[in-house]
N, C-alpha and C. Protein backbone atom coordinates (compact mmCIF):
# COMPACT_ATOMS: atom_id res chain seq x y z
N UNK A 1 -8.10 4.49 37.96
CA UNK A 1 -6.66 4.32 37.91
C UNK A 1 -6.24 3.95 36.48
N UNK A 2 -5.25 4.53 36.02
CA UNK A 2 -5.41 4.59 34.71
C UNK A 2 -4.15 3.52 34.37
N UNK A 3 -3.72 2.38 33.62
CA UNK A 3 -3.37 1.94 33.32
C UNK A 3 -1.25 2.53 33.20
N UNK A 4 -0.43 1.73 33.28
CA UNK A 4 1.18 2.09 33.31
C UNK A 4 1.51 2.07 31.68
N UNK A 5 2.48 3.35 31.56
CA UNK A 5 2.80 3.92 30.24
C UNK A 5 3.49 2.50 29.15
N UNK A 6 3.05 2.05 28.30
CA UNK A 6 3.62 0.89 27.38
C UNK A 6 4.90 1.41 26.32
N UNK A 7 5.81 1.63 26.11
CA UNK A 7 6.69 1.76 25.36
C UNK A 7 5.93 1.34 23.40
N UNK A 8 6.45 1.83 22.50
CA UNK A 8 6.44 1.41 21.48
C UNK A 8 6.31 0.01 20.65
N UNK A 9 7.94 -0.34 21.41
CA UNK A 9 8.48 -1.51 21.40
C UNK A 9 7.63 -2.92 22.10
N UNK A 10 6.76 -2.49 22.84
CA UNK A 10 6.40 -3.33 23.86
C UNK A 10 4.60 -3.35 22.81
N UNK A 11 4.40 -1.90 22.68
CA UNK A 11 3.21 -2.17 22.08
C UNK A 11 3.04 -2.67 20.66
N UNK A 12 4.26 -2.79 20.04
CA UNK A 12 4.30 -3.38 18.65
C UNK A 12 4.03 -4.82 19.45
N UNK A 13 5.41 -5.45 20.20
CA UNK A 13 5.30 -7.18 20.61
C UNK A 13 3.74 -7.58 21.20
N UNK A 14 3.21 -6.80 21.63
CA UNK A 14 1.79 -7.10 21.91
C UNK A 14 0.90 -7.25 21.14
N UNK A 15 0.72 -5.78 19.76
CA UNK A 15 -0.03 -6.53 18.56
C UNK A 15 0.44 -7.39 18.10
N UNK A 16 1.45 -7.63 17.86
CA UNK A 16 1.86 -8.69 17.07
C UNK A 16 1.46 -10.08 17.49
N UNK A 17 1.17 -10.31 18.61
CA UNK A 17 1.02 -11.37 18.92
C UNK A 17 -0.35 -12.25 18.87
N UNK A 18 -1.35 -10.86 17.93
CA UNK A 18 -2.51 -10.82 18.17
C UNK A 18 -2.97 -11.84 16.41
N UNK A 19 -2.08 -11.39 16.08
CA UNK A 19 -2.00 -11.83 14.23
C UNK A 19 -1.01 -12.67 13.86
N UNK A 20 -1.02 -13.47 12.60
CA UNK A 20 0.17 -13.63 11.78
C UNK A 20 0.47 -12.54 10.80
N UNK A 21 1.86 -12.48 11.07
CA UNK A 21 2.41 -11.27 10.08
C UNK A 21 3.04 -12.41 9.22
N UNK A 22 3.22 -12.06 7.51
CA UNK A 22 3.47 -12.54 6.61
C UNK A 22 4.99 -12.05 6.10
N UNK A 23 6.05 -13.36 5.15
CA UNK A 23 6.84 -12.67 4.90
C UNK A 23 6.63 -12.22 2.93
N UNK A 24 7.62 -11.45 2.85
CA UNK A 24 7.59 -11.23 1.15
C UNK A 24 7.05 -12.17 0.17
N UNK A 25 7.67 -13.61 0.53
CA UNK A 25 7.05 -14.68 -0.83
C UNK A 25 5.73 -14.98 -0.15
N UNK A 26 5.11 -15.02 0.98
CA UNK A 26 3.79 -14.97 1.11
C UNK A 26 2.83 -13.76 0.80
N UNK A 27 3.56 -12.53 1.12
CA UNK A 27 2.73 -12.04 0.64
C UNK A 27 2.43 -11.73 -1.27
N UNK A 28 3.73 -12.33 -1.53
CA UNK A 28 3.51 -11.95 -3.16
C UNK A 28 2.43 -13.25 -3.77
N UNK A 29 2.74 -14.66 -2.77
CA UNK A 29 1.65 -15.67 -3.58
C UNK A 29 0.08 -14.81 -2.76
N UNK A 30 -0.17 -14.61 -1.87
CA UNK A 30 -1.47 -14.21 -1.29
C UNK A 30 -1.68 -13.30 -2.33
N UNK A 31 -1.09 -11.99 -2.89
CA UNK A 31 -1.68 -11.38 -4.04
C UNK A 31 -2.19 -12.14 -4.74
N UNK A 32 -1.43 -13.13 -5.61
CA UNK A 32 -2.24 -13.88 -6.66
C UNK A 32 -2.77 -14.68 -6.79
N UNK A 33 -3.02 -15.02 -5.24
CA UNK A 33 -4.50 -15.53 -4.63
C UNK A 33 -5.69 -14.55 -4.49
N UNK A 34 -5.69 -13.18 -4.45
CA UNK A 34 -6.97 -11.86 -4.20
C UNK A 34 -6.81 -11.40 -3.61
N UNK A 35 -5.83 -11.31 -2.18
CA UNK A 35 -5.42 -10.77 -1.63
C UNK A 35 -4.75 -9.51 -1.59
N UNK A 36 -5.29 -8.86 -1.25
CA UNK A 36 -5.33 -6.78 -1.65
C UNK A 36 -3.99 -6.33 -0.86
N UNK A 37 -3.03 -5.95 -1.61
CA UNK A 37 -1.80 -5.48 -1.18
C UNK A 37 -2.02 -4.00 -0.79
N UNK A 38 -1.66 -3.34 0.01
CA UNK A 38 -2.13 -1.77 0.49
C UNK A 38 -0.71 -0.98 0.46
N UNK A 39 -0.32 -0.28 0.57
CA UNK A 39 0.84 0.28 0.58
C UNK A 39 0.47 1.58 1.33
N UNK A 40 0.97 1.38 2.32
CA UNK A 40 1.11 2.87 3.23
C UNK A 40 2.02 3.44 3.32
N UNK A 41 2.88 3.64 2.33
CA UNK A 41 4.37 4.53 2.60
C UNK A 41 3.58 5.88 2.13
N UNK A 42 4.57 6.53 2.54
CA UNK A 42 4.38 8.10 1.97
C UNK A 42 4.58 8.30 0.77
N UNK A 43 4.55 9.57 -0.05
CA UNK A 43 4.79 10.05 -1.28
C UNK A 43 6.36 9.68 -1.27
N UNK A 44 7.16 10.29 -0.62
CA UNK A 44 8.60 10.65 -1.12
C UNK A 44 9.04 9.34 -1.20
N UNK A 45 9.10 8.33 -0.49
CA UNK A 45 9.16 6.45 -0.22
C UNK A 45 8.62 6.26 -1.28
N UNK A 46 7.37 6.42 -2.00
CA UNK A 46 7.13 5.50 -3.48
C UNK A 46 8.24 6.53 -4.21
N UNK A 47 8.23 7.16 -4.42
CA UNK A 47 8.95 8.46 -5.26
C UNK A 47 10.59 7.70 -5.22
N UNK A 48 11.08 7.58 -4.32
CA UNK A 48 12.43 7.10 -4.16
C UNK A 48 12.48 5.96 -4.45
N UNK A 49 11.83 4.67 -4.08
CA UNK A 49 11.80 3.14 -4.66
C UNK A 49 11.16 2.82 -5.12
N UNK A 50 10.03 3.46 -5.68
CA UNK A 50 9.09 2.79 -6.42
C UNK A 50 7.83 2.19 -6.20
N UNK A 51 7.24 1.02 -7.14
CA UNK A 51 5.99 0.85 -6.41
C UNK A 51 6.13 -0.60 -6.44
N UNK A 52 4.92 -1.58 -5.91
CA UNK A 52 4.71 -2.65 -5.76
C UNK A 52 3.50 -2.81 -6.77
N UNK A 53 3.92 -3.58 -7.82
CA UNK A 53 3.13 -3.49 -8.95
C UNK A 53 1.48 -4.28 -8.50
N UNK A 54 0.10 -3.43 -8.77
CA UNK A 54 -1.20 -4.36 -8.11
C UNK A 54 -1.19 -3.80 -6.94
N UNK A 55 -0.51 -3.15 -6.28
CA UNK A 55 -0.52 -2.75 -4.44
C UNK A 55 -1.58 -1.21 -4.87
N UNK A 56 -2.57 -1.12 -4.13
CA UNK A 56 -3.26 -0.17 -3.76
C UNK A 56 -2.52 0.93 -3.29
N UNK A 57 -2.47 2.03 -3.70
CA UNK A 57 -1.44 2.78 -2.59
C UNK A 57 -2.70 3.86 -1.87
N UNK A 58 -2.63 3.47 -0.25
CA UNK A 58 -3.36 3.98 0.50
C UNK A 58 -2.56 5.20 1.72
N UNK A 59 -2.55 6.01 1.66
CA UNK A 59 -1.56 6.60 2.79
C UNK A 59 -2.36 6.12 4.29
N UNK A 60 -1.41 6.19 5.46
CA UNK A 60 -1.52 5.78 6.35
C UNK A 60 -3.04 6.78 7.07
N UNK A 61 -3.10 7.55 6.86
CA UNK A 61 -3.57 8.68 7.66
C UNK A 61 -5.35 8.38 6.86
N UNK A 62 -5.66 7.68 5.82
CA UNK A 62 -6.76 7.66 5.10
C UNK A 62 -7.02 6.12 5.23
N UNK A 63 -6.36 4.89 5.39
CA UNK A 63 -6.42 3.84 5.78
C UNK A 63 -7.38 3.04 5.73
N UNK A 64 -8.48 3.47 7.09
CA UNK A 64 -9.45 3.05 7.75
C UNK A 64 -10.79 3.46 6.53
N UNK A 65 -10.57 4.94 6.56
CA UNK A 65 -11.83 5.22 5.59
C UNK A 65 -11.86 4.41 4.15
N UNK A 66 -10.73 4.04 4.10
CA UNK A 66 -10.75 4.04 2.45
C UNK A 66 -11.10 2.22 2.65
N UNK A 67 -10.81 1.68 3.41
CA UNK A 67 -11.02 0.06 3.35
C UNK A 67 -12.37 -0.31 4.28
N UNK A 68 -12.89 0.75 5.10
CA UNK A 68 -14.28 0.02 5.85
C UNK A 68 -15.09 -0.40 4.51
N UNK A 69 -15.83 -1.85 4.46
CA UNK A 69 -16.62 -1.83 3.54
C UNK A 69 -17.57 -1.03 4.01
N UNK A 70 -18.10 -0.65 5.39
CA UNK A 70 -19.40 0.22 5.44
C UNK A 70 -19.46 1.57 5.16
N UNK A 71 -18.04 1.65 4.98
CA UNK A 71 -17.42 3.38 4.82
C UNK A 71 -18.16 4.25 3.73
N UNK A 72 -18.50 5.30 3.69
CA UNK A 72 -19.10 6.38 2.46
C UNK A 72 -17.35 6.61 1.68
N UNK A 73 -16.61 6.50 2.38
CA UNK A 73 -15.27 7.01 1.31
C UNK A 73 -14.52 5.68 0.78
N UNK A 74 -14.99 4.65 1.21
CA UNK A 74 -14.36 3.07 0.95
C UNK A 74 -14.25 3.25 -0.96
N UNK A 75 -12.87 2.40 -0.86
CA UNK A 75 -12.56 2.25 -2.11
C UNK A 75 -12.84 0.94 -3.00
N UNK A 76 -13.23 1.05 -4.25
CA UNK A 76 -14.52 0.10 -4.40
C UNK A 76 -13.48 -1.65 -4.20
N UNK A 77 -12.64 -1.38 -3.90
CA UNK A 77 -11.59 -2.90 -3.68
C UNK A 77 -12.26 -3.08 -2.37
N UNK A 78 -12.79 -2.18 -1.68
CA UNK A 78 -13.18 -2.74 -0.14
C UNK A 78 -14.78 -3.14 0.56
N UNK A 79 -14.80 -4.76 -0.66
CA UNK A 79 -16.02 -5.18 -0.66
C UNK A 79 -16.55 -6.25 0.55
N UNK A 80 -15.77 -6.19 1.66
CA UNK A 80 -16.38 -7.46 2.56
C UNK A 80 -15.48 -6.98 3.65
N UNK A 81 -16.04 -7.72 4.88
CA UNK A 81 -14.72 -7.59 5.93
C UNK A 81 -14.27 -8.88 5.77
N UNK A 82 -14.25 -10.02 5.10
CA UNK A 82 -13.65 -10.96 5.00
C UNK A 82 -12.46 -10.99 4.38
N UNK A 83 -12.71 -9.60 3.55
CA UNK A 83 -11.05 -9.54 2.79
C UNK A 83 -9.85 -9.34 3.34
N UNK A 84 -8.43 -10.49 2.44
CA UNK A 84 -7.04 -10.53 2.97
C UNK A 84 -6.76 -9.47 2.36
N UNK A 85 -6.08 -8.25 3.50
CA UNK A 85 -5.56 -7.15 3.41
C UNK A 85 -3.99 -7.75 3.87
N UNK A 86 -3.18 -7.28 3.49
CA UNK A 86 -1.42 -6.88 3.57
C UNK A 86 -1.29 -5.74 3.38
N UNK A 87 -0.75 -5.20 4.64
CA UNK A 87 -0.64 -3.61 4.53
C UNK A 87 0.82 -3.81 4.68
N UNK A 88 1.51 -2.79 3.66
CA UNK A 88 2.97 -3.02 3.82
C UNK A 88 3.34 -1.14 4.19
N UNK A 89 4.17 -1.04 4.85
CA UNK A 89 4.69 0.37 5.33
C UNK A 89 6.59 0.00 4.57
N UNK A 90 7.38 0.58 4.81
CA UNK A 90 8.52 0.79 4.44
C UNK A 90 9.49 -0.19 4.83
N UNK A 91 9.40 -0.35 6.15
CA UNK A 91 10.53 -1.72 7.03
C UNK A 91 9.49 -2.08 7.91
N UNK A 92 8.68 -2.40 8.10
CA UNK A 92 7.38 -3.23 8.94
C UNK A 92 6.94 -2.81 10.08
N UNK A 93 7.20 -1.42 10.33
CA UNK A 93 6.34 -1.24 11.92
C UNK A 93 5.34 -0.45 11.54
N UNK A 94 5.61 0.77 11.14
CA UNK A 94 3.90 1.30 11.08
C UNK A 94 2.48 0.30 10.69
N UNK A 95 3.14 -0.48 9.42
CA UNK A 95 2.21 -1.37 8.96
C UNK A 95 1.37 -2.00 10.14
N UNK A 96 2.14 -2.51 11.31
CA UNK A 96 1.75 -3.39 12.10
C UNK A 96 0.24 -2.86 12.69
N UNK A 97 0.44 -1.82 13.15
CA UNK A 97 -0.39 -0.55 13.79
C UNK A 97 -1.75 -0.57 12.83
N UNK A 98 -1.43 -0.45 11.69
CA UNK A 98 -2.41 0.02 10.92
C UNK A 98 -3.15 -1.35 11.06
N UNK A 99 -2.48 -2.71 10.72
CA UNK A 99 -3.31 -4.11 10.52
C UNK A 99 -4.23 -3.99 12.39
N UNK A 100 -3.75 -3.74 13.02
CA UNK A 100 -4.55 -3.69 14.26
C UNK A 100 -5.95 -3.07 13.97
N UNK A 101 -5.48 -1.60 13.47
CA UNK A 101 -6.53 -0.98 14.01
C UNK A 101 -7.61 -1.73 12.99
N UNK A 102 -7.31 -1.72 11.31
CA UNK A 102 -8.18 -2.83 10.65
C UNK A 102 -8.84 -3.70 11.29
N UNK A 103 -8.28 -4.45 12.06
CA UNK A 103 -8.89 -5.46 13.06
C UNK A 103 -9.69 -4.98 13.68
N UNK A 104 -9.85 -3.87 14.05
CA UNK A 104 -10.65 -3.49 15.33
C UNK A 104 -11.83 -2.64 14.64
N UNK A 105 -11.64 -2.87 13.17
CA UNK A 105 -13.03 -2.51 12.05
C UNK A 105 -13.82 -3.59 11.82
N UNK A 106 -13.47 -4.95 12.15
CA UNK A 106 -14.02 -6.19 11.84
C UNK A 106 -13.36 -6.55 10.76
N UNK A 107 -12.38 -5.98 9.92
CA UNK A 107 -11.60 -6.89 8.86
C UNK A 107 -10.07 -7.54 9.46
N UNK A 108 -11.10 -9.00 10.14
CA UNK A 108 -9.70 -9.71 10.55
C UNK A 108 -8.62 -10.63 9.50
N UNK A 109 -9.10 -10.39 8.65
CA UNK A 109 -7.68 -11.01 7.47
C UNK A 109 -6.53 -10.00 7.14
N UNK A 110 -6.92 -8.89 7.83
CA UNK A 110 -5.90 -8.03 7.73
C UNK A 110 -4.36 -8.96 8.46
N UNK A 111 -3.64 -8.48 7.80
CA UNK A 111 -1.85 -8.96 8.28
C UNK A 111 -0.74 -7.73 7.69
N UNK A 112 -0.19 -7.51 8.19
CA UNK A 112 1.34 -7.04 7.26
C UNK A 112 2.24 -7.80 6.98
N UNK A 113 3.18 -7.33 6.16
CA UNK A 113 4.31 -7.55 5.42
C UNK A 113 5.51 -7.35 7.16
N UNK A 114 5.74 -8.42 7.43
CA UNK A 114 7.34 -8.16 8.16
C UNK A 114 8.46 -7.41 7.36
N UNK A 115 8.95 -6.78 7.50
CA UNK A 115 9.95 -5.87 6.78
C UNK A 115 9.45 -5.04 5.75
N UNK A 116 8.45 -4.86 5.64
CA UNK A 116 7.75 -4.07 4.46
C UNK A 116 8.11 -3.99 3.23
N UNK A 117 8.17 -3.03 2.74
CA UNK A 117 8.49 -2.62 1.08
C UNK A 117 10.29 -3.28 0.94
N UNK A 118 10.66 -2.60 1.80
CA UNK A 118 12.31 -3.18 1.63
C UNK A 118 12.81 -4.44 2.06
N UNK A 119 12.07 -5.73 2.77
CA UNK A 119 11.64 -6.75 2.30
C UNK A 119 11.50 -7.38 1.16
N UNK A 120 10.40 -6.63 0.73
CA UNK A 120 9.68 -7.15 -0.41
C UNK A 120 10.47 -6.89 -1.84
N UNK A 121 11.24 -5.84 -1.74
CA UNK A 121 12.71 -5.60 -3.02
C UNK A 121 13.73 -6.25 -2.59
N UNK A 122 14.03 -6.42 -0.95
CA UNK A 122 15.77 -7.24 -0.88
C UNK A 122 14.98 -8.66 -1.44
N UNK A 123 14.08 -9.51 -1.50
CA UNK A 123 13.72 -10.80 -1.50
C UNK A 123 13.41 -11.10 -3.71
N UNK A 124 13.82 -10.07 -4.01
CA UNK A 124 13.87 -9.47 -5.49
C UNK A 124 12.33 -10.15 -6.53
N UNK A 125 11.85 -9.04 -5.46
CA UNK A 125 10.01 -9.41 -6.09
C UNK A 125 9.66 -8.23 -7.06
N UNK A 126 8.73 -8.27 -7.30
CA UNK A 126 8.43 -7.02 -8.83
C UNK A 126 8.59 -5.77 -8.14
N UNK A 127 8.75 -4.73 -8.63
CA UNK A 127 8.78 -3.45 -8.02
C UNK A 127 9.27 -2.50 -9.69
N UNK A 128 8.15 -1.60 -9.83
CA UNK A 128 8.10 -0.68 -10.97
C UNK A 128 8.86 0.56 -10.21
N UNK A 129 10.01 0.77 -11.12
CA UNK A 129 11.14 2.20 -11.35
C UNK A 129 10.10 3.36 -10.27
N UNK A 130 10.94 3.76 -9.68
CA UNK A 130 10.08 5.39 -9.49
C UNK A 130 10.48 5.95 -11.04
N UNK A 131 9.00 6.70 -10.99
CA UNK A 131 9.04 7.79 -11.85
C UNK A 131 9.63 8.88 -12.27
């Protein structure tokens, strides 16, 4: 018997409840504590606002490979599962998704950014010009 259909909405309030999600001035002091900023927006989103200066930019869809430390495609920032990851997406939901599934790699310091990237510019934190 297979389990009743969960809505979006319902499955975001459920991860969420699994983590602390961080806001903008935490996640900007956790950077300059070591804490690995990720950026999962798309091309056209950095292209239009810019970047988060130090933020890794990882697309959503490469994520997992690029941060398993056991991974053959891991990027050399992804040296432990002990590492604080902040994955920020655009306004904070995809992010959420992605910090789960992290979790479910064994890197539980993973968290996101609540409100994501546009957060992190309304709260008037660094952010380099698009190009």
């Amino acid at each position: 018997m297979s389990a009743a259909p969960v809505g979006i909405d319902e499955l975001l309030e459920r991860v969420r409840a699994t983590y602390e999600r961080i806001g903008a001035a935490d996640a900007h002091a956790a950077a300059r504590e070591g804490a690995l900023l990720v950026d999962i927006r798309y091309q056209a989103l950095r292209e239009r606002d810019g970047l988060i200066p130090g933020a890794l930019v990882i697309e959503r869809n490469e994520l997992e490979w690029r941060l398993d430390p056991r991974g053959s495609h891991r990027v050399p920032e992804a040296t432990s599962h002990d590492l604080r990851i902040v994955v920020i997406c655009n306004e904070g939901y995809a992010s959420t998704l992605a910090a789960a599934s992290l979790h479910a790699l064994g890197l539980t310091g993973a968290t996101d950014l609540t409100g994501g990237f546009q957060a992190w510019k309304a709260a008037g934190l660094p952010v380099t010009a698009p190009g």
